[in-house]
C-alpha atoms as a PDB file:
ATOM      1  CA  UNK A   1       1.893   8.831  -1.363  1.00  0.00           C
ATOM      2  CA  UNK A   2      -0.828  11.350  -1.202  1.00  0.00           C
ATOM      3  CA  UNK A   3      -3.785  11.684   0.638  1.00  0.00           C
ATOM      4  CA  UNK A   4      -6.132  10.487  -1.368  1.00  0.00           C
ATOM      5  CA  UNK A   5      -4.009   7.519  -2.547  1.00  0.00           C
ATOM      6  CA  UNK A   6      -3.606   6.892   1.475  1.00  0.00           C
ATOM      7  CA  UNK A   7      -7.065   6.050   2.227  1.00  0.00           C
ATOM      8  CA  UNK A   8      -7.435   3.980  -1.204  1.00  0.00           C
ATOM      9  CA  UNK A   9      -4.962   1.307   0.304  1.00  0.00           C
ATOM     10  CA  UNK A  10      -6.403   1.401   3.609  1.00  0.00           C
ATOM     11  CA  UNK A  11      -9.989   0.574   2.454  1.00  0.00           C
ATOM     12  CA  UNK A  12      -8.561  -2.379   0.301  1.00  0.00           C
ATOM     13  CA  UNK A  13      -8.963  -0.034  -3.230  1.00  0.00           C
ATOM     14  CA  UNK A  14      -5.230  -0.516  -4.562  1.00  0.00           C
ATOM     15  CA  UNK A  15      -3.336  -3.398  -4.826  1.00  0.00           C
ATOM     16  CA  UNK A  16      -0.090  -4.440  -6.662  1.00  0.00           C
ATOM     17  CA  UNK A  17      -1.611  -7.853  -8.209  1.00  0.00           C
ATOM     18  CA  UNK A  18      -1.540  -6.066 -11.795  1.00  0.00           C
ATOM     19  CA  UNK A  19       2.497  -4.503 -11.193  1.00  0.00           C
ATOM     20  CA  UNK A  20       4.077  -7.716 -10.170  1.00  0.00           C
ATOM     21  CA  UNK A  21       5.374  -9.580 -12.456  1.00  0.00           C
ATOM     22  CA  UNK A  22       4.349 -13.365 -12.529  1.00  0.00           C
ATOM     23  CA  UNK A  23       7.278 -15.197 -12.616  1.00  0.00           C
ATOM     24  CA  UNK A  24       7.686 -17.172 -11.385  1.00  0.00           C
ATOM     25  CA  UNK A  25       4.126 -18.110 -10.499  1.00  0.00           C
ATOM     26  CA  UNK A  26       5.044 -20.002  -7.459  1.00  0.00           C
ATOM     27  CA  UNK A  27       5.518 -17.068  -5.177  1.00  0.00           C
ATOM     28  CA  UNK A  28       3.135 -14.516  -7.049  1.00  0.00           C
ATOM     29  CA  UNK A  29       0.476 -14.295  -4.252  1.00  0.00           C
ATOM     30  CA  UNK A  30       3.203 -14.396  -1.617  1.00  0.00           C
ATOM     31  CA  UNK A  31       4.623 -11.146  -3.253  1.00  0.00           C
ATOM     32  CA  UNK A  32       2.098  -9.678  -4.068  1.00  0.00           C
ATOM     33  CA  UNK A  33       0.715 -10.212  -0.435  1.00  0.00           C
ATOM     34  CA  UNK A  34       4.108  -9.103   1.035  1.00  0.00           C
ATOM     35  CA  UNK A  35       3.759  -6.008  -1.160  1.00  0.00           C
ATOM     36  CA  UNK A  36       0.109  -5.161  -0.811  1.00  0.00           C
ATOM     37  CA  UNK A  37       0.947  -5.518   3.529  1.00  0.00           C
ATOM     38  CA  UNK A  38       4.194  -3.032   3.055  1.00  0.00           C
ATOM     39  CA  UNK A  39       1.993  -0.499   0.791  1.00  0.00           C
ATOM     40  CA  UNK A  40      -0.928  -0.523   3.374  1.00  0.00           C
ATOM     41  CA  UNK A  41       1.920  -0.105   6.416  1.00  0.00           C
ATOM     42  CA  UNK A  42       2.775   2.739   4.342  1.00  0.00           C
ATOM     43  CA  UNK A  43      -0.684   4.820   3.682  1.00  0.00           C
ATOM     44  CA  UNK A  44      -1.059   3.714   7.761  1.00  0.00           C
ATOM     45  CA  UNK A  45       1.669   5.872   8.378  1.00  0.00           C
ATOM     46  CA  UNK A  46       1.634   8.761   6.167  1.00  0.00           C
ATOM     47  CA  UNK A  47      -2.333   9.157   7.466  1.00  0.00           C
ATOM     48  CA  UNK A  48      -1.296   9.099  11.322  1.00  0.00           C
ATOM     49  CA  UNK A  49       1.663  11.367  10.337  1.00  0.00           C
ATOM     50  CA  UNK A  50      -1.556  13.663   8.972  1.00  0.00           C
ATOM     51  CA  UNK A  51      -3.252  13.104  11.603  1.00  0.00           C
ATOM     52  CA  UNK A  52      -0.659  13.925  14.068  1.00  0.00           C
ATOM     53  CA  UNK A  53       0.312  17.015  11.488  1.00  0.00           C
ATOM     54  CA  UNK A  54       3.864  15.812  11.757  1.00  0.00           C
ATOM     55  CA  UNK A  55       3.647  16.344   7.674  1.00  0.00           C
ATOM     56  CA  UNK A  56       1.651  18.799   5.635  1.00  0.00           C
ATOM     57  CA  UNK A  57      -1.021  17.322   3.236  1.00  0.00           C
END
């Protein structure tokens, strides 16, 4: 994940609705929920690992 693509999850710009599949249809907002929380857990810490300059942008 880069930069850029970091701070698009964390203001709410990106989300998986359009990647997960819908089926079956029951679930679909769980998932997609589930996945949207993991993806913004991830830009959270790949921008305090910039932050912190543990990692190299």
């Amino acid at each position: 994940m880069t930069h850029e693509e970091a701070i698009e999850w964390i203001n709410g710009n990106r989300s998986m609705a359009n990647i997960m599949p819908r089926d079956p249809l029951e679930t679909w907002q769980v998932r997609v929920a589930e996945a949207d929380a993991a993806m913004i857990q991830q830009a959270y810490w790949m921008l305090r690992a910039l932050n912190e300059k543990i990692v190299n942008a």
